[in-house]
N, C-alpha and C. Protein backbone atom coordinates (compact mmCIF):
# COMPACT_ATOMS: atom_id res chain seq x y z
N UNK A 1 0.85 -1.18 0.00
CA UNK A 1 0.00 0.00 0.00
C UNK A 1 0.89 1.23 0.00
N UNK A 2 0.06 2.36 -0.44
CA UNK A 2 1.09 3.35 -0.25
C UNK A 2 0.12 4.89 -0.89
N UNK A 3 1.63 5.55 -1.05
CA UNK A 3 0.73 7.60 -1.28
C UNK A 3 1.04 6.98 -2.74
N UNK A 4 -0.11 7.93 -3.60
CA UNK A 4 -0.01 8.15 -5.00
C UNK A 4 0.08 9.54 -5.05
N UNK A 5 1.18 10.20 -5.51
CA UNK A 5 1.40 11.74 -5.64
C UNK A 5 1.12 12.63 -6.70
N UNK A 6 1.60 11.35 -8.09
CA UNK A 6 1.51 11.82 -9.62
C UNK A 6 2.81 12.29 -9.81
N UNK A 7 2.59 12.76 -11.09
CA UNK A 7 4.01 13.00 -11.78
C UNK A 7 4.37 14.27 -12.43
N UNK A 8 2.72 15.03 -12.36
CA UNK A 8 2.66 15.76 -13.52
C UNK A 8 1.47 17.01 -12.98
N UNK A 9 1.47 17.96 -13.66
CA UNK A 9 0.64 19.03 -12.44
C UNK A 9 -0.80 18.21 -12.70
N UNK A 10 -1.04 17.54 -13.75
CA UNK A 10 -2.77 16.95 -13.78
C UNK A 10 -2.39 15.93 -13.21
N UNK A 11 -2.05 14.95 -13.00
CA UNK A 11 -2.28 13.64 -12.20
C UNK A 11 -2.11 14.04 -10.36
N UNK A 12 -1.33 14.96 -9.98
CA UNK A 12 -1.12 15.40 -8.80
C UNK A 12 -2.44 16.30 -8.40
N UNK A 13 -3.03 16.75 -9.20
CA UNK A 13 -4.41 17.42 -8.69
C UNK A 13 -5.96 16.09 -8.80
N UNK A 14 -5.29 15.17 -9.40
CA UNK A 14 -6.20 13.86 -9.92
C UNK A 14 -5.72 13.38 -7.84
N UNK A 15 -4.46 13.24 -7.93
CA UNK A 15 -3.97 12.26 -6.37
C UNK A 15 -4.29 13.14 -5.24
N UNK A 16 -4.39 14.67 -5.17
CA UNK A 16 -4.47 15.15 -4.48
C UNK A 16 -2.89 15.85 -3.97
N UNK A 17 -1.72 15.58 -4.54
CA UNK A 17 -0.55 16.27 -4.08
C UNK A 17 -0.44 14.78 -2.75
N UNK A 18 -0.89 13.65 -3.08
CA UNK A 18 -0.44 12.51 -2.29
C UNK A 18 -0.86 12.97 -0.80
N UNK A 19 -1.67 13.77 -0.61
CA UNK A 19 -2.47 14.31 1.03
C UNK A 19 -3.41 13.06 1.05
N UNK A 20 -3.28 12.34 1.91
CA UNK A 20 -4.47 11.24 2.01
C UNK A 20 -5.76 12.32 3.26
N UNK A 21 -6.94 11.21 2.52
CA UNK A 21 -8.03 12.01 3.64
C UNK A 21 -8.40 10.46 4.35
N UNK A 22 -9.82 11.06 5.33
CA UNK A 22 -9.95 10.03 6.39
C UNK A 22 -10.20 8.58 5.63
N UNK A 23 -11.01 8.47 4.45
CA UNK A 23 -11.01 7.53 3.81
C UNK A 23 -10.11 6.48 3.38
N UNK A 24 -9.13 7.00 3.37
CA UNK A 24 -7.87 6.32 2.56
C UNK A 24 -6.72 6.06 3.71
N UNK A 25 -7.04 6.54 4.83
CA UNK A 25 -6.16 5.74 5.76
C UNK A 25 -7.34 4.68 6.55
N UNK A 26 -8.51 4.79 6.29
CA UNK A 26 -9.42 3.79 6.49
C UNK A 26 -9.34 2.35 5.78
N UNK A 27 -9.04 2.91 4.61
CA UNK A 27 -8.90 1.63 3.92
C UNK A 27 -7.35 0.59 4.30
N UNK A 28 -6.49 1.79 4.39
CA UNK A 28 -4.89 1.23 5.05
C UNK A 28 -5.23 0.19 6.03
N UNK A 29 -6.02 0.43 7.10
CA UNK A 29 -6.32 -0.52 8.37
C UNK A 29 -6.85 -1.45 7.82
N UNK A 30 -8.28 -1.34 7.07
CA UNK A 30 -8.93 -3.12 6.31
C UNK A 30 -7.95 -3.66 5.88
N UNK A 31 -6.44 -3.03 4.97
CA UNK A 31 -5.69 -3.46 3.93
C UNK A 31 -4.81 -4.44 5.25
N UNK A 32 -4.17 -3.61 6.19
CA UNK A 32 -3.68 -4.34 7.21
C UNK A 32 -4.33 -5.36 8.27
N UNK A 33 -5.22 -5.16 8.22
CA UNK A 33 -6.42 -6.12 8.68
C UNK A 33 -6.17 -7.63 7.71
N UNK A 34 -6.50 -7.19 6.98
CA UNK A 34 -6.52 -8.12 6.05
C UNK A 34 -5.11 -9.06 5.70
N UNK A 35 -3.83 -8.17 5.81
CA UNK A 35 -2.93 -9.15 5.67
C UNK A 35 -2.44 -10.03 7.28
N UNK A 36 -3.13 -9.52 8.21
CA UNK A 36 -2.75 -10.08 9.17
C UNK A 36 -3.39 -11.20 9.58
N UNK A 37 -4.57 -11.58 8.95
CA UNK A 37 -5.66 -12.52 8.79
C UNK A 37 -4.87 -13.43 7.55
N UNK A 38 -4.10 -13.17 6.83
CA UNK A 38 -3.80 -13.87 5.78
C UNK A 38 -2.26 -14.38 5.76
N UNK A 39 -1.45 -13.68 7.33
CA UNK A 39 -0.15 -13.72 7.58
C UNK A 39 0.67 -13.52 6.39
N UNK A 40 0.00 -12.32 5.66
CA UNK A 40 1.19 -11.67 4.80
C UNK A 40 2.06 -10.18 4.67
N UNK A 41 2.84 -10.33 4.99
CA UNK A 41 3.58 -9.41 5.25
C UNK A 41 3.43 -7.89 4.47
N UNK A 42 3.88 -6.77 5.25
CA UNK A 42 2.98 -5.63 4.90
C UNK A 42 4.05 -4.68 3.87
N UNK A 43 3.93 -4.00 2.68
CA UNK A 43 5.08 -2.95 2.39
C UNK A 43 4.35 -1.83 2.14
N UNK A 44 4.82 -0.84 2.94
CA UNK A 44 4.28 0.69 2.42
C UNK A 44 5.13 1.18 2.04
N UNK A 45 4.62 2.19 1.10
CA UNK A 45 5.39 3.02 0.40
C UNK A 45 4.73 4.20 0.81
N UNK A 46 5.81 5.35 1.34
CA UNK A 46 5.59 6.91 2.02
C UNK A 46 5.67 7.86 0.96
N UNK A 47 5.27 8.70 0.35
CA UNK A 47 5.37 10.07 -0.34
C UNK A 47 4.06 11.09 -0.50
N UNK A 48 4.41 11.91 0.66
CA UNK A 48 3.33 12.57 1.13
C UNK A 48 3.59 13.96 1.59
N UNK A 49 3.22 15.00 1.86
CA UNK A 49 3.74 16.08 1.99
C UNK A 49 2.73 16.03 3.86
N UNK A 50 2.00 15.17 4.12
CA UNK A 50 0.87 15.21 4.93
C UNK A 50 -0.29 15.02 4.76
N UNK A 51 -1.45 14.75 5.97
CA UNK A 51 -2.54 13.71 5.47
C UNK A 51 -2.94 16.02 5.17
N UNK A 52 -4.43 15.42 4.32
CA UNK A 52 -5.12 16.41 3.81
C UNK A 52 -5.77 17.19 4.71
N UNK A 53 -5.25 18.76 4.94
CA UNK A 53 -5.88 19.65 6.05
C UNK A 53 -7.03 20.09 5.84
N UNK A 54 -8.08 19.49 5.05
CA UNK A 54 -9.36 20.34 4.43
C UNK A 54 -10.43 20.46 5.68
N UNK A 55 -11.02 20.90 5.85
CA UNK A 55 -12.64 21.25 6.62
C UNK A 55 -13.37 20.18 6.11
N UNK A 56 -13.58 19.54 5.30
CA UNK A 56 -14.49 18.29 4.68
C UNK A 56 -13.75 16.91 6.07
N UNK A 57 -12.16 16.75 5.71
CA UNK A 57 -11.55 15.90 6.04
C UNK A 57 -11.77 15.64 7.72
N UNK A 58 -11.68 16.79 8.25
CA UNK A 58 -11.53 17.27 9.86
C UNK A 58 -13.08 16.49 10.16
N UNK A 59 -13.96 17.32 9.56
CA UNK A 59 -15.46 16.76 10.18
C UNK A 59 -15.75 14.77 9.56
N UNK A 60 -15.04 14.20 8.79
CA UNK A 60 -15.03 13.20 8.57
C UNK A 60 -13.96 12.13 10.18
N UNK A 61 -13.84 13.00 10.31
CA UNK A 61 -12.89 12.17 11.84
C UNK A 61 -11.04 11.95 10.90
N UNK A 62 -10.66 13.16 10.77
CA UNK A 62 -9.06 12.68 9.94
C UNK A 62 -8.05 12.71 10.74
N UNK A 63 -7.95 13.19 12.09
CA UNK A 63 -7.22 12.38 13.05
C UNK A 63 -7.56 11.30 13.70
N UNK A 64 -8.62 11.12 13.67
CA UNK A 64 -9.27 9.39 14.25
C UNK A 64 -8.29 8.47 13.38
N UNK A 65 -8.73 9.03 12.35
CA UNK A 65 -8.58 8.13 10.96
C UNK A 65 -7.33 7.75 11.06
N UNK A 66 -6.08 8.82 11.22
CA UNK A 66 -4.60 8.92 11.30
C UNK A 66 -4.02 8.18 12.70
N UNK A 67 -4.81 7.96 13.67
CA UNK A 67 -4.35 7.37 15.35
C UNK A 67 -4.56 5.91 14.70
N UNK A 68 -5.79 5.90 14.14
CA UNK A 68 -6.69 4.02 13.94
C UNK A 68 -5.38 3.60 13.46
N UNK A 69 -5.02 4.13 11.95
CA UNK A 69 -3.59 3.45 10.96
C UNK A 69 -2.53 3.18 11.90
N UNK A 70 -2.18 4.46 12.63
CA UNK A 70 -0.99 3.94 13.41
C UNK A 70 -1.24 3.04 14.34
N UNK A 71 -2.31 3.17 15.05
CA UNK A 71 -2.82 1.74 15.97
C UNK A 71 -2.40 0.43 15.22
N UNK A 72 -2.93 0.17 13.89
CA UNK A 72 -3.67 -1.28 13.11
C UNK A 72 -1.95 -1.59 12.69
N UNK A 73 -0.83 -0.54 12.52
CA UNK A 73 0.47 -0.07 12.35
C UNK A 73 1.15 -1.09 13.53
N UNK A 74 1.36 -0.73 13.81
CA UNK A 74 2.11 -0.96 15.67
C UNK A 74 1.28 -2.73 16.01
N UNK A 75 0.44 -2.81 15.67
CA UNK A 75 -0.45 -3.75 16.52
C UNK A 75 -0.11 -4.91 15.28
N UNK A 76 0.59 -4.94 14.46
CA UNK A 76 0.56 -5.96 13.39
C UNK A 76 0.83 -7.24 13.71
N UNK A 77 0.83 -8.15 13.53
CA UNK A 77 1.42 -9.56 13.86
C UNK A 77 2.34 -10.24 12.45
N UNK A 78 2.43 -9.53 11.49
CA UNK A 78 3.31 -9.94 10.26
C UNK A 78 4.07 -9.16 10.04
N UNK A 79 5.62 -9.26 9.25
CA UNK A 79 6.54 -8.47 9.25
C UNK A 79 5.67 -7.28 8.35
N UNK A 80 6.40 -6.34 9.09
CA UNK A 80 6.08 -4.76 8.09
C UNK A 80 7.17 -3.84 7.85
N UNK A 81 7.13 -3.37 6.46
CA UNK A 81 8.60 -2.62 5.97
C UNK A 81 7.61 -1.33 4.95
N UNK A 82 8.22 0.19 6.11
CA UNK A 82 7.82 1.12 5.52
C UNK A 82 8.99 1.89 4.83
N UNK A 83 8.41 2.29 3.25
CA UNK A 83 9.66 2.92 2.65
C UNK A 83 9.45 4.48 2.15
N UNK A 84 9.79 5.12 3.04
CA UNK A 84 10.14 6.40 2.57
C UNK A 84 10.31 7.28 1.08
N UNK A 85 10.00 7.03 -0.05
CA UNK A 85 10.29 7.34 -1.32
C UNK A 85 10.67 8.62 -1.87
N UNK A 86 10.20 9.67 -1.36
CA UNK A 86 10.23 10.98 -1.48
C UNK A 86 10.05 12.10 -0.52
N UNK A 87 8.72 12.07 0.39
CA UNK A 87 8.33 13.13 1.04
C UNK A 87 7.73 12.48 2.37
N UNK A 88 7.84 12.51 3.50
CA UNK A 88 6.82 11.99 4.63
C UNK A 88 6.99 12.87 5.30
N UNK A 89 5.84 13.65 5.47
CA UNK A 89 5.10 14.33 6.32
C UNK A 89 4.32 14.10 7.35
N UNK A 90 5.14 14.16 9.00
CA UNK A 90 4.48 14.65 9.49
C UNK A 90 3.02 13.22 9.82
N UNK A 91 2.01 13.24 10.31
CA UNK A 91 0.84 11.98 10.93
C UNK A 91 0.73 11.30 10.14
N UNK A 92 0.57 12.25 8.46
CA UNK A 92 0.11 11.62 7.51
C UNK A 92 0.66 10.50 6.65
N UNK A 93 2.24 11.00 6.88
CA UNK A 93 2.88 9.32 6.52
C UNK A 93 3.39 8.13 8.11
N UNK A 94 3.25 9.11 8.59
CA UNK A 94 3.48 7.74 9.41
C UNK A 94 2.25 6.63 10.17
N UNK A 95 1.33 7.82 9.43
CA UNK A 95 -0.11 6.46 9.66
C UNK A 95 0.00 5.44 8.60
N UNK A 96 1.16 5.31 7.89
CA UNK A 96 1.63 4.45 6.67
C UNK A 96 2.95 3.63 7.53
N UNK A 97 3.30 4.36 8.02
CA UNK A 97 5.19 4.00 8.23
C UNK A 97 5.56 3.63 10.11
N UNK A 98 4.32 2.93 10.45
CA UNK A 98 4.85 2.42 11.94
C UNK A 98 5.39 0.89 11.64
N UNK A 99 6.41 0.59 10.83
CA UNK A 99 6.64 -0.65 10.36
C UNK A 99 7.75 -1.11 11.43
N UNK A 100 7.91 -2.33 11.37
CA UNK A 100 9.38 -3.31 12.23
C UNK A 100 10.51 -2.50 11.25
N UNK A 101 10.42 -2.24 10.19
CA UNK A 101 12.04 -1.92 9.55
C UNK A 101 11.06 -0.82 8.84
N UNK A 102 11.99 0.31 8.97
CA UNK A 102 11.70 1.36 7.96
C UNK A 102 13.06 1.50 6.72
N UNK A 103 12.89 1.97 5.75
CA UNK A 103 13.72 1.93 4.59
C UNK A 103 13.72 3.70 4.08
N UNK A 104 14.32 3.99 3.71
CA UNK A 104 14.61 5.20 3.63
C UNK A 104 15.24 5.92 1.87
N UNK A 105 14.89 6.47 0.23
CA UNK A 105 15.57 6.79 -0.11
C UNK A 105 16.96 7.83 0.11
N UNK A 106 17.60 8.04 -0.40
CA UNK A 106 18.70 8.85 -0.04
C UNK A 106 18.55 10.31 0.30
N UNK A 107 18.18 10.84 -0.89
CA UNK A 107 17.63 11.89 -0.57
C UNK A 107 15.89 12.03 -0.84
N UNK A 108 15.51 11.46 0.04
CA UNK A 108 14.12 11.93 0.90
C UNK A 108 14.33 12.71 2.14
N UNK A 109 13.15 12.87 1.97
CA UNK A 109 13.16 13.76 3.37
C UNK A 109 12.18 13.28 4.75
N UNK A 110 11.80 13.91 5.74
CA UNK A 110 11.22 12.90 6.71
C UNK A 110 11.77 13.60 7.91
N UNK A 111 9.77 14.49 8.05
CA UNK A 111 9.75 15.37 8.98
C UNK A 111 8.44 15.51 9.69
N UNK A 112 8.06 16.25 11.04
CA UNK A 112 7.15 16.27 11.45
C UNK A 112 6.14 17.86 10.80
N UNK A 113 7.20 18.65 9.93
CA UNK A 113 6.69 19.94 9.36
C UNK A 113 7.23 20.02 8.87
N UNK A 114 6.82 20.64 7.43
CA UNK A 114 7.36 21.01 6.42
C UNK A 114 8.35 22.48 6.65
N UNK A 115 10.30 22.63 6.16
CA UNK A 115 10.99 23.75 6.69
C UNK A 115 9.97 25.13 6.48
N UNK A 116 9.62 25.11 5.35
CA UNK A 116 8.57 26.37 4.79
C UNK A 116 7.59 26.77 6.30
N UNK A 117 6.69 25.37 6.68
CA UNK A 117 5.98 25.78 7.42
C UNK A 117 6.22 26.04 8.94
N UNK A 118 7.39 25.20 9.30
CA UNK A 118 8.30 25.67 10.68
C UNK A 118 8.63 27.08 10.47
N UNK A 119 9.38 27.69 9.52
CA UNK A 119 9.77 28.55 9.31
C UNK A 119 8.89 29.85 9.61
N UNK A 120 7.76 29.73 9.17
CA UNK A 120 6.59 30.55 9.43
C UNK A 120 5.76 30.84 10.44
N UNK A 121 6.27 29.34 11.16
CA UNK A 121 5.77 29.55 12.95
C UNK A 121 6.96 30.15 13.84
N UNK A 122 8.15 29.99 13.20
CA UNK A 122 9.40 30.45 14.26
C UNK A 122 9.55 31.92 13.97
N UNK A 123 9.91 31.71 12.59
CA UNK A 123 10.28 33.39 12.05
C UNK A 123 9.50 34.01 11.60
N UNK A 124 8.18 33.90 11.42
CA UNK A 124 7.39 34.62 10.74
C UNK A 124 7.45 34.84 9.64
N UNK A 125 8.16 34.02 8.96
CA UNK A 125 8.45 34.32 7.46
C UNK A 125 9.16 32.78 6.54
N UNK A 126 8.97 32.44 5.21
CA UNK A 126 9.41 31.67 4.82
C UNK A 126 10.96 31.34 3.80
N UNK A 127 11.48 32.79 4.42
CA UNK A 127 13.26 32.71 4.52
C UNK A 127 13.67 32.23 4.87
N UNK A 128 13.25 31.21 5.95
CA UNK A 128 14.31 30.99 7.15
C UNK A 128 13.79 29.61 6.52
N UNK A 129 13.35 28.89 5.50
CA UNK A 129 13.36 28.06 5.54
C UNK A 129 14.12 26.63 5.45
N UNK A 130 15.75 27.23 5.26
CA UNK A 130 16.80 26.78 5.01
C UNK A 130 17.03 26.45 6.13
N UNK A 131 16.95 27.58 7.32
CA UNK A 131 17.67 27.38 9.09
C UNK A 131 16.68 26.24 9.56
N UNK A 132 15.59 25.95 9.07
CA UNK A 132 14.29 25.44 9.67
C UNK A 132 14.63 23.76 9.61
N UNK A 133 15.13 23.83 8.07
CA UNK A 133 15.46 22.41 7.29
C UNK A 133 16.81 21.53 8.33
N UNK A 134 17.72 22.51 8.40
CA UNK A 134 18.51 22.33 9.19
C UNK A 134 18.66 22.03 11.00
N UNK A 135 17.82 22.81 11.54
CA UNK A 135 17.09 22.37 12.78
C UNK A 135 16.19 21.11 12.97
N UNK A 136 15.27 20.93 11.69
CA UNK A 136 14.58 19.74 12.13
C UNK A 136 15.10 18.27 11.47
N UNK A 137 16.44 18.45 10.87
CA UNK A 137 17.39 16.89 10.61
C UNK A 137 16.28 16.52 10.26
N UNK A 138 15.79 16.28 8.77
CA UNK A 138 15.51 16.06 7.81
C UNK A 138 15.91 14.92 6.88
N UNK A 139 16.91 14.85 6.98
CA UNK A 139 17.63 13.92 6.05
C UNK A 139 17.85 12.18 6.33
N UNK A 140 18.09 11.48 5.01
CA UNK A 140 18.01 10.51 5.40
C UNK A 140 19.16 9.78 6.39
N UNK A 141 20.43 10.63 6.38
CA UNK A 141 21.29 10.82 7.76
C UNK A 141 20.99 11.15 8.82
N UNK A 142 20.56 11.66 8.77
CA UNK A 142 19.99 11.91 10.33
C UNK A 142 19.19 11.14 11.24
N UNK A 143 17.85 10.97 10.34
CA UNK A 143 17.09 9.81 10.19
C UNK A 143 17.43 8.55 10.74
N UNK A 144 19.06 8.47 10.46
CA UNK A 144 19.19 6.78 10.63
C UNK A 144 20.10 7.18 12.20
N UNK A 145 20.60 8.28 11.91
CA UNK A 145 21.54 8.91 13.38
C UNK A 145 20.32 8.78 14.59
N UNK A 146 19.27 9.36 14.29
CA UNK A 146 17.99 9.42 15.01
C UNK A 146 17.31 7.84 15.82
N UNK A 147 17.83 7.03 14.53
CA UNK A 147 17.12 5.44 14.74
C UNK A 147 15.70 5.50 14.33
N UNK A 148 15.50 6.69 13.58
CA UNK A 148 14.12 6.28 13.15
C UNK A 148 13.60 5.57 11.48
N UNK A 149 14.80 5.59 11.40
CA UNK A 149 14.72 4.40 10.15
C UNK A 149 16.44 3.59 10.46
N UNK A 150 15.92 2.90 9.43
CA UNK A 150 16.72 1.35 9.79
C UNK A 150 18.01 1.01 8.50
N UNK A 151 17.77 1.83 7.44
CA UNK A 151 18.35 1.61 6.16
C UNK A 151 18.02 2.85 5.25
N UNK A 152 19.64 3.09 4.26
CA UNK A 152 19.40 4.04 3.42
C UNK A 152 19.98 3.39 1.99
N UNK A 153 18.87 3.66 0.92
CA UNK A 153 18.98 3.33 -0.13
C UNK A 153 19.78 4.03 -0.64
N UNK A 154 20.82 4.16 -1.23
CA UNK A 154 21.38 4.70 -2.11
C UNK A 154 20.89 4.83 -3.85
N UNK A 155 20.91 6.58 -3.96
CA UNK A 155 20.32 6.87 -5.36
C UNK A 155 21.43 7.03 -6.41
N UNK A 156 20.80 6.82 -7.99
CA UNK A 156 21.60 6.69 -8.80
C UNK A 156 21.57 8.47 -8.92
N UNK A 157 22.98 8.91 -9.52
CA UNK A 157 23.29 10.57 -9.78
C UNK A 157 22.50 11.39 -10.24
N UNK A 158 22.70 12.32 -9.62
CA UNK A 158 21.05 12.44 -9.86
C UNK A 158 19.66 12.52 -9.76
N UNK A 159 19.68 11.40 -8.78
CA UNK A 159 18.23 11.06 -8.49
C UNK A 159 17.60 9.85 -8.87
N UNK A 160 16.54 9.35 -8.00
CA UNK A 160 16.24 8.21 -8.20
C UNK A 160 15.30 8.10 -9.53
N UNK A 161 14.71 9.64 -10.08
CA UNK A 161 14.08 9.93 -11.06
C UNK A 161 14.71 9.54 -12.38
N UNK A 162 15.94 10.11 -12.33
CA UNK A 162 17.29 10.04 -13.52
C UNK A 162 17.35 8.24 -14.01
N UNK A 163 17.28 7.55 -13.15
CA UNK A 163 17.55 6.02 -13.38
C UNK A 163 16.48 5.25 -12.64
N UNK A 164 15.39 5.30 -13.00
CA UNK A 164 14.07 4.59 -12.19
C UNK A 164 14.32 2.98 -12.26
N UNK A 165 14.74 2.39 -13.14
CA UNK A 165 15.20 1.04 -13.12
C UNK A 165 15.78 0.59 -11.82
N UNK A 166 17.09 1.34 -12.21
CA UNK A 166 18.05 0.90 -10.91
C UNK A 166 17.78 1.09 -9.38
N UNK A 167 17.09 2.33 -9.71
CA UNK A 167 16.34 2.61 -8.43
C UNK A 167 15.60 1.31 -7.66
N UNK A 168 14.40 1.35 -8.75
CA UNK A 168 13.40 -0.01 -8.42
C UNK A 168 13.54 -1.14 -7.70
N UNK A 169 15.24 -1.48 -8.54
CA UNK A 169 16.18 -2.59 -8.47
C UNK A 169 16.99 -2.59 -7.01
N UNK A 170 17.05 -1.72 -6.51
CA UNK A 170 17.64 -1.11 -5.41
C UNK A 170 17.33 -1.01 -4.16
N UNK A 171 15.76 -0.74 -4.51
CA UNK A 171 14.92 -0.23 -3.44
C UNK A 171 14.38 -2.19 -3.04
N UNK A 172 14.26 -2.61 -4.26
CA UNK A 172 13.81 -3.78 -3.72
C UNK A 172 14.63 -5.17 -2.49
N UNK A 173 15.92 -4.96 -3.05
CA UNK A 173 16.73 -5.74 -2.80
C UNK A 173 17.18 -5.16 -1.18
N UNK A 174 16.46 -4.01 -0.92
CA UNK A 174 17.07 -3.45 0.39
C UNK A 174 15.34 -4.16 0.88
N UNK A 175 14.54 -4.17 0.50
CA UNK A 175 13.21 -4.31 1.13
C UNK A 175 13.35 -6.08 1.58
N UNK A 176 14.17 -6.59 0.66
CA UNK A 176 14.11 -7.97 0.71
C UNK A 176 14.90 -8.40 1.48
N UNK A 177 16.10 -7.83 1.62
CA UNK A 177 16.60 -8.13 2.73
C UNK A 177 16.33 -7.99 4.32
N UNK A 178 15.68 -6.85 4.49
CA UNK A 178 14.94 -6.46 5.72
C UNK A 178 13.70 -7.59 5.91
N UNK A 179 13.28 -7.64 4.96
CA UNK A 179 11.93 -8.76 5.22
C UNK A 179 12.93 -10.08 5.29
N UNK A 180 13.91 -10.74 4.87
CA UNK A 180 14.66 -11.66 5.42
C UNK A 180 14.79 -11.40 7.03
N UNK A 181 15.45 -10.70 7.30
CA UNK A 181 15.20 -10.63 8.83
C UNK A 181 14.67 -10.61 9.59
N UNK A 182 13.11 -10.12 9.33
CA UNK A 182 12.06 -10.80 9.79
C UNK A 182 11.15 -11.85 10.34
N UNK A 183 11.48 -12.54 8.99
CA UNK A 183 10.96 -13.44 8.67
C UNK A 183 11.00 -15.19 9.94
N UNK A 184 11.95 -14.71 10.35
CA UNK A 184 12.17 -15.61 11.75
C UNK A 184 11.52 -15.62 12.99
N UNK A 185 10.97 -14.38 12.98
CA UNK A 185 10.29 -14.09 14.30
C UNK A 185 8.95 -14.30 14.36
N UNK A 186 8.16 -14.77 15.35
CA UNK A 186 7.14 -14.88 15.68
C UNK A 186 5.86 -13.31 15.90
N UNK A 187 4.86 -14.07 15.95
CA UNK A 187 3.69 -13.37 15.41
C UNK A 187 4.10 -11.97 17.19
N UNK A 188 3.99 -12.98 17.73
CA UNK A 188 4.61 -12.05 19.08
C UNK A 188 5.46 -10.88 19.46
N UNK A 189 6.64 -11.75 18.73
CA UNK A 189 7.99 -10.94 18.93
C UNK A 189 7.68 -10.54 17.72
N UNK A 190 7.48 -10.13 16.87
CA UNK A 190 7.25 -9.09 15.70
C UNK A 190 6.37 -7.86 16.31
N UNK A 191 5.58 -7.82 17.07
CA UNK A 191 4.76 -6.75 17.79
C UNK A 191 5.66 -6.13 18.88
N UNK A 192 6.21 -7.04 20.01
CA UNK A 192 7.20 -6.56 20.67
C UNK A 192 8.40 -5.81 20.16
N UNK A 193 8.99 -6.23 18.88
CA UNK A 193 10.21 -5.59 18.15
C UNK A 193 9.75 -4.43 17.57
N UNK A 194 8.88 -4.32 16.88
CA UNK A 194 8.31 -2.89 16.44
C UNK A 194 8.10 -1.87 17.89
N UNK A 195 7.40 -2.35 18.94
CA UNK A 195 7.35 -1.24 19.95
C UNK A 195 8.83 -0.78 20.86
N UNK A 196 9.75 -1.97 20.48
CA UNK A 196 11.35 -1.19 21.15
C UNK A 196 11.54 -0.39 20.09
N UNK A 197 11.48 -0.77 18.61
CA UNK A 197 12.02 0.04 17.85
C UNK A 197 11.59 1.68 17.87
N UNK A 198 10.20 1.69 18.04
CA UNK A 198 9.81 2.80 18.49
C UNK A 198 9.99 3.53 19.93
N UNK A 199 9.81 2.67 20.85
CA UNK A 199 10.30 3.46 22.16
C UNK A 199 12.25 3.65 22.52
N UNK A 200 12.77 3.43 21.44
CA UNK A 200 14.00 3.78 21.71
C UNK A 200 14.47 4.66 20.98
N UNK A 201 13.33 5.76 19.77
CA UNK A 201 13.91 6.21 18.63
C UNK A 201 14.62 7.38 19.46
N UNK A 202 15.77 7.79 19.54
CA UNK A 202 16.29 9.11 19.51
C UNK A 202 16.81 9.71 20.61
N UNK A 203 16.76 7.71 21.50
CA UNK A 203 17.89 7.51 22.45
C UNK A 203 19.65 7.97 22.30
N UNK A 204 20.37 8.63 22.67
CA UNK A 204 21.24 8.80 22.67
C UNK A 204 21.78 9.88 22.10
N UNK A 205 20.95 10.55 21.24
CA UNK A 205 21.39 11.48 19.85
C UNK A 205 21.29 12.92 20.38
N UNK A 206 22.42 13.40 19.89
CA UNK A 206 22.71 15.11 20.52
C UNK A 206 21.82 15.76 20.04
């Protein structure tokens, strides 16, 4: 499962700019529901700027919606591997990305606010959005300095856009290996290992 963002200014106004609403992290939980009833292992894919801030979304319950995912998230009994692809924002991807192994592209990013919009709550302005980027370790270094992901893909020059093949090829073989490691543990200790992984993120880090 995962964000559909688009590629192109019409398919991104077709996806929504990859903002999921309450619906579509509704369906995430049946989807995880469902593989845990079927003991098959879960892969998300993250690229999201954040779930959708609309007035429609809010009165539909879209933080319910965003707690349930991360609940049905955390509570899994089959291996789960969330991959970072481009953009995670903040509730809205990580009601996607409470996985046992998170995966990370290189340069993605992976934040609780966008620098633009920190920037605008600190400084009042969206200059500072460089100092902002830099304060909230962003990167997929940091990320792994942090312990909140587990692995960084390395992109071809360029970008993972420039060589989508290799990318593909890349991204998979890191997913497959993480789900190898998995794959040993019980329905148990797969629930237990996801909640150290989370209650230890960001132990130690200056």
């Amino acid at each position: 499962m995962g964000h559909e963002k688009g590629h192109d200014m019409g398919s991104r106004v077709t996806h929504n700019f990859g903002m999921g609403r309450p619906e579509g992290y509704r369906k995430a939980i049946r989807l995880m529901e469902l593989a845990d009833q079927f003991s098959l292992p879960v892969l998300s894919f993250v690229d999201t700027p954040g779930a959708y801030p609309g007035k429609g979304a809010e009165e539909r319950g879209q933080a319910e919606a965003i707690a349930r995912s991360i609940q049905a998230g955390l509570r899994l009994q089959v291996p789960s591997i969330a991959v970072i692809t481009g953009e995670g924002g903040s509730g809205g991807a990580i009601a996607l990305a409470a996985g046992n192994r998170v995966v990370m592209f290189e340069h993605a990013i992976y934040s609780v606010i966008s620098p633009e919009g920190c920037a605008s709550i600190l400084w009042r302005s969206s200059d500072h959005a460089k100092d902002a980027a830099e304060a909230l370790r962003i990167t997929s270094a940091h990320m792994k300095e942090l312990g909140v992901i587990d692995a960084i893909v390395a992109e071809p020059l360029g970008g993972a856009h420039r060589d989508q093949q290799t990318a593909i090829a890349d991204l998979g073989d890191a997913c497959f290996k993480q789900l190898q490691d998995l794959q040993a543990m019980g329905r148990d200790a797969l629930v237990e290992d996801r909640a150290q992984k989370y209650l230890a993120m960001g132990e130690g880090a200056a």
